[in-house]
N, C-alpha and C. Protein backbone atom coordinates (compact mmCIF):
# COMPACT_ATOMS: atom_id res chain seq x y z
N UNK A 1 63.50 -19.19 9.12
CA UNK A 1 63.46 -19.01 7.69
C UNK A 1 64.21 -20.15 7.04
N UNK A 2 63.73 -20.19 6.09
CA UNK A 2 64.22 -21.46 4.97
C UNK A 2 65.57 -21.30 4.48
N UNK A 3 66.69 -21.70 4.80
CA UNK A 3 67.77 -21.60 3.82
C UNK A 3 68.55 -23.09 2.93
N UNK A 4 68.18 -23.38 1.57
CA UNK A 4 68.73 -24.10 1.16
C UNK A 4 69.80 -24.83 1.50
N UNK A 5 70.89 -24.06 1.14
CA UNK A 5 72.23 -24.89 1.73
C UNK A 5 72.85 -25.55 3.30
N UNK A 6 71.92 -24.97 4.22
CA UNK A 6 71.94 -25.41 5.35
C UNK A 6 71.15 -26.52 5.79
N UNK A 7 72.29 -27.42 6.60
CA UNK A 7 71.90 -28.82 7.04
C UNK A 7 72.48 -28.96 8.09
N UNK A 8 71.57 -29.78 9.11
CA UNK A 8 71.96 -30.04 10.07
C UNK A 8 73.28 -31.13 10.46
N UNK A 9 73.75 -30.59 10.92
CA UNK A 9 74.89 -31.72 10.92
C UNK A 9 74.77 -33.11 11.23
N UNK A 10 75.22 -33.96 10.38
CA UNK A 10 75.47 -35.54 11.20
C UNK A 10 75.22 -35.72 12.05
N UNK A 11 74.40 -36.69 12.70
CA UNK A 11 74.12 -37.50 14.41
C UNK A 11 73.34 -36.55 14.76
N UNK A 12 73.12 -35.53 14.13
CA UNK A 12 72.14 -34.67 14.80
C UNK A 12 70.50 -34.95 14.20
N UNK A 13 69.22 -34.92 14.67
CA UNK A 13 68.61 -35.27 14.05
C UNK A 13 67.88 -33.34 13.25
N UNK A 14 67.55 -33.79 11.95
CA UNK A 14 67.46 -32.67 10.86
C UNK A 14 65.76 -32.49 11.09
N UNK A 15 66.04 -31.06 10.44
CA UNK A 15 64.30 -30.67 10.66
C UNK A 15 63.76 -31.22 9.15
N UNK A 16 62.50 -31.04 9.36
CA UNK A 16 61.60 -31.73 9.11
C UNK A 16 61.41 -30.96 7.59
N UNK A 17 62.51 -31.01 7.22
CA UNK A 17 62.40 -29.91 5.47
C UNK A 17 61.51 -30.67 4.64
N UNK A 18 61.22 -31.39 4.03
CA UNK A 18 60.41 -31.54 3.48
C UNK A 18 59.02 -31.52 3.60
N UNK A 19 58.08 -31.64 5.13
CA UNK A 19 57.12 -30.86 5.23
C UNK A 19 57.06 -29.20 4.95
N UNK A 20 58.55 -28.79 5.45
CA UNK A 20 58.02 -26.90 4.86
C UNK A 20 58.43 -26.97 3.66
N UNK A 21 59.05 -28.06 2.73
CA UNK A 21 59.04 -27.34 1.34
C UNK A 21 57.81 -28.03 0.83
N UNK A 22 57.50 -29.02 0.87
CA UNK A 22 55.60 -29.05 1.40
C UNK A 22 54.69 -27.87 1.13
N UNK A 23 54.91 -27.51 2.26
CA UNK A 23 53.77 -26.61 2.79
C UNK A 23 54.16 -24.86 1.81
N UNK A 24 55.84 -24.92 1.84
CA UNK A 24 55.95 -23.59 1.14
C UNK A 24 55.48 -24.07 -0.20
N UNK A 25 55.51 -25.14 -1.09
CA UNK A 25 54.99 -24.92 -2.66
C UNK A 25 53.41 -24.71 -2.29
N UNK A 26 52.41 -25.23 -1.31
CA UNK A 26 51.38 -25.06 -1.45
C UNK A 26 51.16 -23.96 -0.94
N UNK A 27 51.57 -22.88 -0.50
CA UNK A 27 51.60 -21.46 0.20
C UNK A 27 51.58 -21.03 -1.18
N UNK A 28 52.83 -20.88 -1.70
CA UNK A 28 53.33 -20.21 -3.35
C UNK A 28 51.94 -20.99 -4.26
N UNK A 29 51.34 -21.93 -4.49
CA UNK A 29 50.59 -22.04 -5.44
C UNK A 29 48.86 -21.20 -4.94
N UNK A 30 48.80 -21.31 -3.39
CA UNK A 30 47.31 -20.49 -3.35
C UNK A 30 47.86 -18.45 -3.41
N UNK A 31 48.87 -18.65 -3.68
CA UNK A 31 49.37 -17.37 -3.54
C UNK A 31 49.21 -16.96 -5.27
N UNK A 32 49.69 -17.83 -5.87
CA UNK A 32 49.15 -17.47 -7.53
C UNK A 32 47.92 -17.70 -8.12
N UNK A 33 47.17 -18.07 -6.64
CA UNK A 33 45.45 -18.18 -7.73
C UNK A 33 44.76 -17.08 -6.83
N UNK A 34 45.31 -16.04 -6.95
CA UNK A 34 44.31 -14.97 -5.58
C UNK A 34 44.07 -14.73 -6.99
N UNK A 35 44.14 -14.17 -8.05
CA UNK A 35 43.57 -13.74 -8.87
C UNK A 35 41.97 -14.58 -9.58
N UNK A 36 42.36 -15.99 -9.69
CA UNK A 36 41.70 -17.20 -9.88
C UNK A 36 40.16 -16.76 -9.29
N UNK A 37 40.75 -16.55 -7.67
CA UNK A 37 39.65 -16.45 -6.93
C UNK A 37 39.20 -15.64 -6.54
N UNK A 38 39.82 -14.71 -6.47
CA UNK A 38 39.11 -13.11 -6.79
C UNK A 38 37.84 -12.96 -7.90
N UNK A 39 38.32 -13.72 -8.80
CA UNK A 39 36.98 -13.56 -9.98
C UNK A 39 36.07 -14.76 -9.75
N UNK A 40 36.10 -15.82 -8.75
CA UNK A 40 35.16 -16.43 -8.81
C UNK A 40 34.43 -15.97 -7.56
N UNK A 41 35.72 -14.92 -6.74
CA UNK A 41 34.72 -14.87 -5.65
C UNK A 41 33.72 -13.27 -6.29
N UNK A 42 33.86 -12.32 -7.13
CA UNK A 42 32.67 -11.62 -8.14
C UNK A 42 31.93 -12.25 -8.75
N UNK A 43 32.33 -13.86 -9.37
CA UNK A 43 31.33 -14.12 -9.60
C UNK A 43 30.12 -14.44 -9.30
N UNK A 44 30.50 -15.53 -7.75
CA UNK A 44 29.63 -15.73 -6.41
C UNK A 44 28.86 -14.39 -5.86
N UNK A 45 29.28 -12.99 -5.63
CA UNK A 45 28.95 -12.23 -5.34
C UNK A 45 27.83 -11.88 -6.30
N UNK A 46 28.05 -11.79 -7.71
CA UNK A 46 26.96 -11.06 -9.09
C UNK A 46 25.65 -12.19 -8.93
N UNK A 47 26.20 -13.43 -8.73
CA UNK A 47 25.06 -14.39 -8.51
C UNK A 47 24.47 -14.10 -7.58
N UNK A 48 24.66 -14.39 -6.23
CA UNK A 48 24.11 -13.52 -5.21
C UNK A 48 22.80 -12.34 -5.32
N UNK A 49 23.69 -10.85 -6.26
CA UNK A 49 22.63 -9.95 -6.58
C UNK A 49 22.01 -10.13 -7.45
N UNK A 50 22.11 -11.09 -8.06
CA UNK A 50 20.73 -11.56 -9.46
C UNK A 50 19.76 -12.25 -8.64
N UNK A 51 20.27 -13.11 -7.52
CA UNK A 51 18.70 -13.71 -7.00
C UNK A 51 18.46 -13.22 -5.84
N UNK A 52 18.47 -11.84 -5.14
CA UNK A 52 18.11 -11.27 -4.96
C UNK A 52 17.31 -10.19 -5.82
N UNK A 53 18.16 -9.46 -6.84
CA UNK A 53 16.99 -8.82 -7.55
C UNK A 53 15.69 -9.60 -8.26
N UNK A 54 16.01 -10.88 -8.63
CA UNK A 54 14.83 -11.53 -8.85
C UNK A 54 13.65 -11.61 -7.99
N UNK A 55 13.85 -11.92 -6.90
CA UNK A 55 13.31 -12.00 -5.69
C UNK A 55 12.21 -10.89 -5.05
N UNK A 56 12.84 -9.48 -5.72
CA UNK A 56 11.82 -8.04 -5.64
C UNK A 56 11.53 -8.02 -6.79
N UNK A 57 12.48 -8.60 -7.53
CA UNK A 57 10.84 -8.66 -9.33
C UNK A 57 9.78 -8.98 -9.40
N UNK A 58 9.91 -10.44 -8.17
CA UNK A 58 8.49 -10.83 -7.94
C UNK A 58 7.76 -10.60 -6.87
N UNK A 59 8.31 -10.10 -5.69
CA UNK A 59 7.81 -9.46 -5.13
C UNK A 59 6.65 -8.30 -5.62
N UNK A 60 7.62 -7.36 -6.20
CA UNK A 60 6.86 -5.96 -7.00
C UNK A 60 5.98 -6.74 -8.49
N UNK A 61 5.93 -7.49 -8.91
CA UNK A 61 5.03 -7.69 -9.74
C UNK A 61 3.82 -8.72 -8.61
N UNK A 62 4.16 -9.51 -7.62
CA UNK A 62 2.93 -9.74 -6.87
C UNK A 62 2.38 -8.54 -6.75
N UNK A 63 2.79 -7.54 -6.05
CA UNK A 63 1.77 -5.98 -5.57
C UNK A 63 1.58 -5.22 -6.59
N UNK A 64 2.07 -5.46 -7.65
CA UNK A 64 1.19 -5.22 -8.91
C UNK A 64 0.58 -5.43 -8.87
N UNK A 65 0.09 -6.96 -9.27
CA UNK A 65 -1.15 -7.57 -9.76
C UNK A 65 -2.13 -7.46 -8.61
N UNK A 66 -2.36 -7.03 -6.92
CA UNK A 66 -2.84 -6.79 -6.08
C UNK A 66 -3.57 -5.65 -6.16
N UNK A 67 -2.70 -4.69 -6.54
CA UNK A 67 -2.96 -3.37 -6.56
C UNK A 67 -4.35 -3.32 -8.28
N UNK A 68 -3.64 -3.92 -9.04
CA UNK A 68 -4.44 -3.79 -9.88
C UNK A 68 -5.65 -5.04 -10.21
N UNK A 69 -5.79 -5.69 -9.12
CA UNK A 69 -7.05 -6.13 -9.46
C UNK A 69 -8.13 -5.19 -8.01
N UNK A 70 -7.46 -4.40 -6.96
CA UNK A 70 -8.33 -3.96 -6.06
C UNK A 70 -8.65 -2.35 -6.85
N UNK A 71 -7.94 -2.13 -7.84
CA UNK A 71 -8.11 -1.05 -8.87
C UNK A 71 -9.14 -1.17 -9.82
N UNK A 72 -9.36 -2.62 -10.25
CA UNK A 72 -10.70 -2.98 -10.60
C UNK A 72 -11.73 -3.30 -10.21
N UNK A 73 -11.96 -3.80 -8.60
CA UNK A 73 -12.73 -4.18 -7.75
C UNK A 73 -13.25 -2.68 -7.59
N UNK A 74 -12.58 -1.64 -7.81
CA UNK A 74 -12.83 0.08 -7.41
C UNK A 74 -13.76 0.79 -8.79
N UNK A 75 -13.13 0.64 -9.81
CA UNK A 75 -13.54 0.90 -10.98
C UNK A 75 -14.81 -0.17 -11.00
N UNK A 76 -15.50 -1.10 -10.88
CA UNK A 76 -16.13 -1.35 -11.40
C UNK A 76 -17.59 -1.29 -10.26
N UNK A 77 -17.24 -0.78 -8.84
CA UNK A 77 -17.93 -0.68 -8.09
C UNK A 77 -18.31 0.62 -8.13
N UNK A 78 -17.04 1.65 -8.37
CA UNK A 78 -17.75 3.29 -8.44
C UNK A 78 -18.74 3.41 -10.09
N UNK A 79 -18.05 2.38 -11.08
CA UNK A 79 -19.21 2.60 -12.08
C UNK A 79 -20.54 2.38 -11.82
N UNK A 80 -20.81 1.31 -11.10
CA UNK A 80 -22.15 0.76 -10.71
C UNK A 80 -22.92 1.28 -9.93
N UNK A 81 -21.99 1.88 -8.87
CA UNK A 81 -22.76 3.22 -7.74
C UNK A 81 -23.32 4.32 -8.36
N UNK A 82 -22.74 4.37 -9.71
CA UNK A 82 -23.06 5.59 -10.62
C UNK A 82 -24.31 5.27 -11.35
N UNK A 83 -23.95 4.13 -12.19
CA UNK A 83 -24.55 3.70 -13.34
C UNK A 83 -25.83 3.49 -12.79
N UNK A 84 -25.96 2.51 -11.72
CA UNK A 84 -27.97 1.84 -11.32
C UNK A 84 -29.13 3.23 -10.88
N UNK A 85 -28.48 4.06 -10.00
CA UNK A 85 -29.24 5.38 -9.56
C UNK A 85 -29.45 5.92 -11.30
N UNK A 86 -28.23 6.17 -11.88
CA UNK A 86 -28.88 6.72 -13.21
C UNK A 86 -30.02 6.14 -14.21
N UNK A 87 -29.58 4.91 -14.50
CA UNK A 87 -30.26 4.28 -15.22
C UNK A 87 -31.84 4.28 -14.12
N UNK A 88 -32.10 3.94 -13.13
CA UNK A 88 -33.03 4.03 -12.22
C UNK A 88 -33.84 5.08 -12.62
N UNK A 89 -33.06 6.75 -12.50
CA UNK A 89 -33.85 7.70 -12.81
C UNK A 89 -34.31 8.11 -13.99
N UNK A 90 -33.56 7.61 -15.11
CA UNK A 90 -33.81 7.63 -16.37
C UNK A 90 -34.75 6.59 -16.54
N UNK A 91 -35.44 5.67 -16.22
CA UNK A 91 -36.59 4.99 -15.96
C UNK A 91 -37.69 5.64 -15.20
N UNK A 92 -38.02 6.17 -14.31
CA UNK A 92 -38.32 6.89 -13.21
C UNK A 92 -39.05 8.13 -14.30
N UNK A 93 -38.68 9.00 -15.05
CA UNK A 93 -38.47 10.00 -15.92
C UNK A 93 -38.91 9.59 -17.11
N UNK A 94 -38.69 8.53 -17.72
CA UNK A 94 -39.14 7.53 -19.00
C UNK A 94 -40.79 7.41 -18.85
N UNK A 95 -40.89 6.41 -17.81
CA UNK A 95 -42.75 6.55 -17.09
C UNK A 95 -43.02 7.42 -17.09
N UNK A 96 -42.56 8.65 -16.19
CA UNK A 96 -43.28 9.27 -16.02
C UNK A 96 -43.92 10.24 -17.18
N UNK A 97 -42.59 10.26 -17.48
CA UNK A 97 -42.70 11.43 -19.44
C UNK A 97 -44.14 10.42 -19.91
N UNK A 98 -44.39 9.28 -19.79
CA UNK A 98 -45.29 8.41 -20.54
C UNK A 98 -46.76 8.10 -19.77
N UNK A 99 -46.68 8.43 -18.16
CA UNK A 99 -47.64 8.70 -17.83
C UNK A 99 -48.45 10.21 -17.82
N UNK A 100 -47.76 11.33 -18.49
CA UNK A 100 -48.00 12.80 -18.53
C UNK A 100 -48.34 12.16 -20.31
N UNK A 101 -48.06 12.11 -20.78
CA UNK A 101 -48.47 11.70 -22.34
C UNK A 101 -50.05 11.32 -22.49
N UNK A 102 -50.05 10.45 -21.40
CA UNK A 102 -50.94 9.55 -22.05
C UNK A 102 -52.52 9.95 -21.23
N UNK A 103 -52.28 10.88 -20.24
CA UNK A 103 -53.16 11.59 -19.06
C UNK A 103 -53.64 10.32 -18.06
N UNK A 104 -52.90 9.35 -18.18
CA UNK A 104 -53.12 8.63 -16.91
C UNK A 104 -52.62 9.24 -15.62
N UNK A 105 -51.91 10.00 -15.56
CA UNK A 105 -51.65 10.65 -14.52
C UNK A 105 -52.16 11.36 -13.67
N UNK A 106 -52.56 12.59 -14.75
CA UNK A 106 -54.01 13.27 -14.12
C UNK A 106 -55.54 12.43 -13.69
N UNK A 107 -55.66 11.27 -14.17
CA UNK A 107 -56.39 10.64 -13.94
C UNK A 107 -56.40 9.53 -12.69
N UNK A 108 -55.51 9.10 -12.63
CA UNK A 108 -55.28 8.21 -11.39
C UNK A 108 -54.58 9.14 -9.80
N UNK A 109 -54.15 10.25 -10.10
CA UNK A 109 -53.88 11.02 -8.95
C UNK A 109 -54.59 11.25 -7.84
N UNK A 110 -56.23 11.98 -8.08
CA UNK A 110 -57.11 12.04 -7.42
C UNK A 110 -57.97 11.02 -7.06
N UNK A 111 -57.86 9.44 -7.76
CA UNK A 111 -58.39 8.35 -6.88
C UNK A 111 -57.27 8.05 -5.79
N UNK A 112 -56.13 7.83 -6.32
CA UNK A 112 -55.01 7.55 -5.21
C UNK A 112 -55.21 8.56 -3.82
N UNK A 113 -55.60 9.80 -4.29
CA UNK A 113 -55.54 10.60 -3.06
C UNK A 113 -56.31 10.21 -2.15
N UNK A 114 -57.66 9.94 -3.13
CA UNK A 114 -58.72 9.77 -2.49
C UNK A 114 -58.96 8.43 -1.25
N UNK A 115 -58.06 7.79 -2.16
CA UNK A 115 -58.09 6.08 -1.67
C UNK A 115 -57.25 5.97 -0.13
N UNK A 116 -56.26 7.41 -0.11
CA UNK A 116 -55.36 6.73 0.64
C UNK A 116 -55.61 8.03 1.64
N UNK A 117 -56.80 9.05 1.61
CA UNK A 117 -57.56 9.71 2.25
C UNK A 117 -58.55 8.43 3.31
N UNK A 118 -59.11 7.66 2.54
CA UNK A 118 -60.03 6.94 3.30
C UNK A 118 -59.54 5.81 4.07
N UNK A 119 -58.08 5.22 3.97
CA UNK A 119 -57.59 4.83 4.75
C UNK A 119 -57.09 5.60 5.99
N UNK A 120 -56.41 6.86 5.65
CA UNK A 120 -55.94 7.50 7.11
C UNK A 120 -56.98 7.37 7.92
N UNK A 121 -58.66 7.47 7.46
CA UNK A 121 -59.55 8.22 7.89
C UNK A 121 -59.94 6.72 9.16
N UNK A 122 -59.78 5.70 8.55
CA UNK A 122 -60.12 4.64 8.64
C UNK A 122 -59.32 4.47 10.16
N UNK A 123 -58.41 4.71 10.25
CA UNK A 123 -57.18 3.87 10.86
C UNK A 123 -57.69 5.29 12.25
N UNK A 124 -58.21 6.11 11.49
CA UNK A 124 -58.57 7.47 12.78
C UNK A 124 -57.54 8.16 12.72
N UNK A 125 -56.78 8.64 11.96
CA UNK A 125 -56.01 9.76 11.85
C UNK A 125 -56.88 10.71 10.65
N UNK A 126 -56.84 12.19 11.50
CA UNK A 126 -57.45 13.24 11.18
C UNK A 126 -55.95 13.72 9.95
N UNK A 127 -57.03 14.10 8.42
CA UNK A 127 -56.04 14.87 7.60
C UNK A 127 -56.27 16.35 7.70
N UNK A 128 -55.68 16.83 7.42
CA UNK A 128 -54.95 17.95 7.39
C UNK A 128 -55.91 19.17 6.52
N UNK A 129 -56.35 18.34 5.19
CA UNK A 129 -56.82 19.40 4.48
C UNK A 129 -58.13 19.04 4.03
């Protein structure tokens, strides 16, 4: 331990005091900045969790925008699976309402039958009725 007033005597060779009063002011000065560095070491730390939380901001807004364009790839494929069969039969139904109108129907039925009677007949398959 350090004691001021003590010195080594004459012819003797003395310790090396001025390296430990040296080394003790720079002991005593990192000893008065723990506070110093305590707050820079929270600050290092808060930085830290900001770019990390940044980091799942964009993360989670990439699988956002993933999620919601295969949400539209969905929506616009179940509309269409819907929509063409309808619109299809509502065409389908349109003619036909317009071939019952107009008695082309009744009229072209019994050549068609007929027509596609004289092919089976043709090919040698026996009909039915």
């Amino acid at each position: 331990m350090f004691n001021e007033g003590l010195e080594a005597p004459s012819g003797h060779e003395s310790l090396p005091l001025e390296k430990f009063v040296k080394k003790r002011d720079e002991v005593i000065q990192e000893v008065l900045r723990v506070r110093e560095r305590h707050n820079d070491n929270i600050i290092t730390a808060l930085e830290d969790t900001l770019r990390q939380m940044q980091m799942t901001a964009r993360i989670a807004h990439s699988i956002r925008r993933k999620a919601a364009r295969r949400f539209t790839k969905l929506l616009v494929s179940a509309l269409l699976s819907v929509a063409a069969p309808a619109y299809m039969l509502f065409r389908l139904l349109e003619v036909a309402a317009e071939n019952i109108k107009s008695r082309r129907w009744k009229r072209s039925k019994p050549r068609r039958l007929l027509r596609f009677r004289r092919r089976v007949q043709s090919i040698g398959v026996s009909s039915a009725s």
